[in-house]
Protein backbone atom coordinates (compact mmCIF):
# COMPACT_ATOMS: atom_id res chain seq x y z
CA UNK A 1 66.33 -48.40 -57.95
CA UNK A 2 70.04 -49.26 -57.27
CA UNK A 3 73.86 -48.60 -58.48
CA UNK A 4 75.04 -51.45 -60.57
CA UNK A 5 76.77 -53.69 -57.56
CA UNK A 6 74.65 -52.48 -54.89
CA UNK A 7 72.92 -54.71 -52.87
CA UNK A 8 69.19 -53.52 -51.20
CA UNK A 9 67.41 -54.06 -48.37
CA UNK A 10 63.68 -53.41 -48.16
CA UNK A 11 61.77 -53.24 -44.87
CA UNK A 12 58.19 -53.28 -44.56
CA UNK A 13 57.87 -49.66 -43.91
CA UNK A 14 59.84 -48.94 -47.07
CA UNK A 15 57.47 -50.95 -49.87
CA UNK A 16 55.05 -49.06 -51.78
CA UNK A 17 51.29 -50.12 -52.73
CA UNK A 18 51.20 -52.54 -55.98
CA UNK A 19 49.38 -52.37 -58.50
CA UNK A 20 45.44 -52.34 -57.55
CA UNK A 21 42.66 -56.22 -57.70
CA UNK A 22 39.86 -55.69 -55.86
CA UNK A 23 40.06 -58.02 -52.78
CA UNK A 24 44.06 -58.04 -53.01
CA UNK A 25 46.20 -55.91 -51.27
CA UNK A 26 49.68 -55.63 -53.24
CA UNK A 27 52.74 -54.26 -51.66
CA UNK A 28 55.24 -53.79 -54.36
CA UNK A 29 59.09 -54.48 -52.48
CA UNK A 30 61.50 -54.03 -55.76
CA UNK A 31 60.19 -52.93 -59.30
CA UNK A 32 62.87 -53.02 -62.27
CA UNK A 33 62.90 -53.11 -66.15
CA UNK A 34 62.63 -56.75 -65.86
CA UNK A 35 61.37 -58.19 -62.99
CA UNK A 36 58.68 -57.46 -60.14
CA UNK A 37 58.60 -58.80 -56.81
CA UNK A 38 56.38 -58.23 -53.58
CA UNK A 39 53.31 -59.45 -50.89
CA UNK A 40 49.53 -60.02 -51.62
CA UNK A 41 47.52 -60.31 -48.99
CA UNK A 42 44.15 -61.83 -50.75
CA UNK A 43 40.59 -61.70 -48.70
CA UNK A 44 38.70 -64.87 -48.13
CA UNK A 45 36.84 -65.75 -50.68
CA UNK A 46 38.17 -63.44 -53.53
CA UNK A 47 38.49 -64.29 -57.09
CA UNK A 48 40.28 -62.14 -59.73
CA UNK A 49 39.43 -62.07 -63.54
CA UNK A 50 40.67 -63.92 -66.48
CA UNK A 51 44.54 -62.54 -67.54
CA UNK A 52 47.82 -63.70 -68.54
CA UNK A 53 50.83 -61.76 -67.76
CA UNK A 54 52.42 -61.20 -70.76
CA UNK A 55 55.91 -62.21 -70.77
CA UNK A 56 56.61 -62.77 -67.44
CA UNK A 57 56.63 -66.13 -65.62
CA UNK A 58 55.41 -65.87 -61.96
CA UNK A 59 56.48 -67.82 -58.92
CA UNK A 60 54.44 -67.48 -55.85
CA UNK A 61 55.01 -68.74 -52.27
CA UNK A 62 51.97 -68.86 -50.12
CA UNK A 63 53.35 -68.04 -46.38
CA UNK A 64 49.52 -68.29 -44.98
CA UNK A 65 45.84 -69.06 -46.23
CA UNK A 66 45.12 -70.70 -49.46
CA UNK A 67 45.61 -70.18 -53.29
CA UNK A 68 43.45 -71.52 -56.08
CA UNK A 69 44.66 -71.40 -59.57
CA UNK A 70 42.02 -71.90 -62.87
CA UNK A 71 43.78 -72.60 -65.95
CA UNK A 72 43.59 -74.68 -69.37
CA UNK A 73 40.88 -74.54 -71.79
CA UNK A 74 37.52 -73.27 -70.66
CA UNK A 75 39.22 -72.98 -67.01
CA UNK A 76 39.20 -76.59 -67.14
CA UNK A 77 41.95 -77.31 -64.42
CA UNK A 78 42.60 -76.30 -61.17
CA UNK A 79 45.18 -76.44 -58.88
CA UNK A 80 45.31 -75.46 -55.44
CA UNK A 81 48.50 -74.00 -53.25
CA UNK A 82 48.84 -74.06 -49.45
CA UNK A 83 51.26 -72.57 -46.99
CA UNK A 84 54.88 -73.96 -47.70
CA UNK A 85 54.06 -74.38 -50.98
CA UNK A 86 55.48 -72.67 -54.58
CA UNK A 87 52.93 -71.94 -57.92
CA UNK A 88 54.75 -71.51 -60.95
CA UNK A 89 52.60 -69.24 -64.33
CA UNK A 90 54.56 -69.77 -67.25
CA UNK A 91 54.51 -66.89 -69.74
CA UNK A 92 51.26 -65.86 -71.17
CA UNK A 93 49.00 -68.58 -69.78
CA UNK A 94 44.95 -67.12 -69.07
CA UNK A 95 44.12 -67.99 -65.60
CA UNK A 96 42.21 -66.72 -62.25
CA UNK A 97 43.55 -66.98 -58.93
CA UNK A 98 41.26 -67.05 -55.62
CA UNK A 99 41.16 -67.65 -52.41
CA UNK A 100 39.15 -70.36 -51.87
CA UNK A 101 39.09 -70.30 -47.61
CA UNK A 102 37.39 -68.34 -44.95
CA UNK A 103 40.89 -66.52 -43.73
CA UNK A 104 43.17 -64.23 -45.81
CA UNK A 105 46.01 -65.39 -47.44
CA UNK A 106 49.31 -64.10 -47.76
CA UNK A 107 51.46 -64.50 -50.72
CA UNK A 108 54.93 -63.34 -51.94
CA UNK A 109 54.84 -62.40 -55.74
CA UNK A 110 58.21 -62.60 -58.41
CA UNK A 111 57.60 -61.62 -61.93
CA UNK A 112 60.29 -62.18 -64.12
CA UNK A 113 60.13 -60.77 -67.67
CA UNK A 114 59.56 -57.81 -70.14
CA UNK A 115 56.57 -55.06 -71.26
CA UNK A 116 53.26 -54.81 -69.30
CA UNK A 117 53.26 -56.95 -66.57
CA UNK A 118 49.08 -57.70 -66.57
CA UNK A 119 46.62 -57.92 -69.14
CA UNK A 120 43.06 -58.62 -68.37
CA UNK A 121 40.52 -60.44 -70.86
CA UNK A 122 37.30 -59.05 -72.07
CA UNK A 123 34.12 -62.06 -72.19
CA UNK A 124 35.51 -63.35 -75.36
CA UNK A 125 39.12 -63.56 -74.53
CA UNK A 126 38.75 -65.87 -71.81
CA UNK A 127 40.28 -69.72 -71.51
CA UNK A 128 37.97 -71.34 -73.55
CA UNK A 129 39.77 -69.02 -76.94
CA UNK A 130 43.10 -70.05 -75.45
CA UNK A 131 43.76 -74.12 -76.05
CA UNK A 132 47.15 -74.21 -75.30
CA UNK A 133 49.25 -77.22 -73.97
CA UNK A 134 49.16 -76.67 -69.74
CA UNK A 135 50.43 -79.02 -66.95
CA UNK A 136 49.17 -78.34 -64.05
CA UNK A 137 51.41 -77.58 -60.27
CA UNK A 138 50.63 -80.43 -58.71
CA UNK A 139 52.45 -82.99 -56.00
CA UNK A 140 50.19 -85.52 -56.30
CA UNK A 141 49.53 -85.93 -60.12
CA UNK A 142 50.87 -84.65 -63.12
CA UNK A 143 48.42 -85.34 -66.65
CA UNK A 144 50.63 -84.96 -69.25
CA UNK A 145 51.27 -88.06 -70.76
CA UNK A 146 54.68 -87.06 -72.25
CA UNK A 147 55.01 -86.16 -68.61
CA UNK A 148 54.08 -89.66 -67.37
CA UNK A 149 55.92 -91.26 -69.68
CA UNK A 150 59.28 -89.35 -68.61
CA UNK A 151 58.30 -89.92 -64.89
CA UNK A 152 58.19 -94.00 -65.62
CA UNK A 153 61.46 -94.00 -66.86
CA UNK A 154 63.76 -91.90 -64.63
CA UNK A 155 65.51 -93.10 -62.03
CA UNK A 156 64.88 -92.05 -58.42
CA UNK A 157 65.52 -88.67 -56.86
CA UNK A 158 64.59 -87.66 -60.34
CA UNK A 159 63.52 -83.49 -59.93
CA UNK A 160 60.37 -83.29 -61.42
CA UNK A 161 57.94 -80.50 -62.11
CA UNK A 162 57.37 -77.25 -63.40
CA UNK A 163 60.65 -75.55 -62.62
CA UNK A 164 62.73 -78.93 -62.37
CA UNK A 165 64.20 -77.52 -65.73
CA UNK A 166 66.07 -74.93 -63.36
CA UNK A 167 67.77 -77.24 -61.20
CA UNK A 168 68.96 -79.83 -64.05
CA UNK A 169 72.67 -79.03 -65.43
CA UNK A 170 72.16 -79.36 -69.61
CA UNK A 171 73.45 -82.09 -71.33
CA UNK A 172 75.58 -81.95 -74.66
């Protein structure tokens, strides 16, 4: 991609098509050993399969439209993104992401992380095989009880949420 030290700048015209969903068009803007970024524009109304993404955490902005996440055991919880607003995937965690409105949506995509960037899950690899501990992205409500419990007793201005953990300097 670059020289060590060499700072980029990618304009539309330059990006290449990403990888291929039916119902999302990908635009890949900078693809390196460990880390993917770029825009999605999603149709209205599309909904992708059941996958994880390996080792790679996401974070998605939606600039326009709407995003719908499906998560947790059996797809069990949902959470829903608007324009403004960040999603973070952890590593590995099954989900499905749709578009939920009548308009297209229009996302940008980081992937941070190592190997194969996508997997997709045959009929008996879906959620309800993966029980795994999830929180969901929300601003109004957060169900983890260790969660709640944390949330009672910090003071306030406390950052909270899924990439608070970012922003907070570590402590001896």
């Amino acid at each position: 991609m670059a020289e060590q030290g060499q700072i980029l700048v990618l304009t539309p015209g330059e990006r290449t098509a990403g990888p291929f969903t039916p119902g999302m068009d990908r635009q890949q803007a900078v693809a390196t050993e460990n880390m993917w970024s770029g825009c999605v524009r999603t149709q209205a109304g599309m909904q992708s399969g059941w996958h994880h993404h390996g080792e790679y955490e996401t974070t998605i902005y939606v600039v326009t439209g709407a995003l719908r996440m499906e998560f947790g055991p059996g797809g069990s919880t949902t959470v829903a993104a608007g324009p403004g607003d960040f999603v973070y995937v952890p590593k590995g965690v099954v989900h499905r992401e749709s578009n939920p409105s009548s308009d297209p949506a229009d996302l940008i995509v980081v992937r941070a992380g190592r190997g194969s960037p996508r997997s997709t899950l045959t009929g008996h690899d879906r959620p309800e095989r993966h029980r795994r501990c999830v929180r969901p992205v929300s601003r109004s409500r957060t169900r983890c009880p260790r969660s709640l419990a944390r949330r009672a007793s910090s003071p306030p201005g406390t950052i909270r949420g899924p990439a608070a953990y970012l922003l907070r300097e570590r402590r001896p």
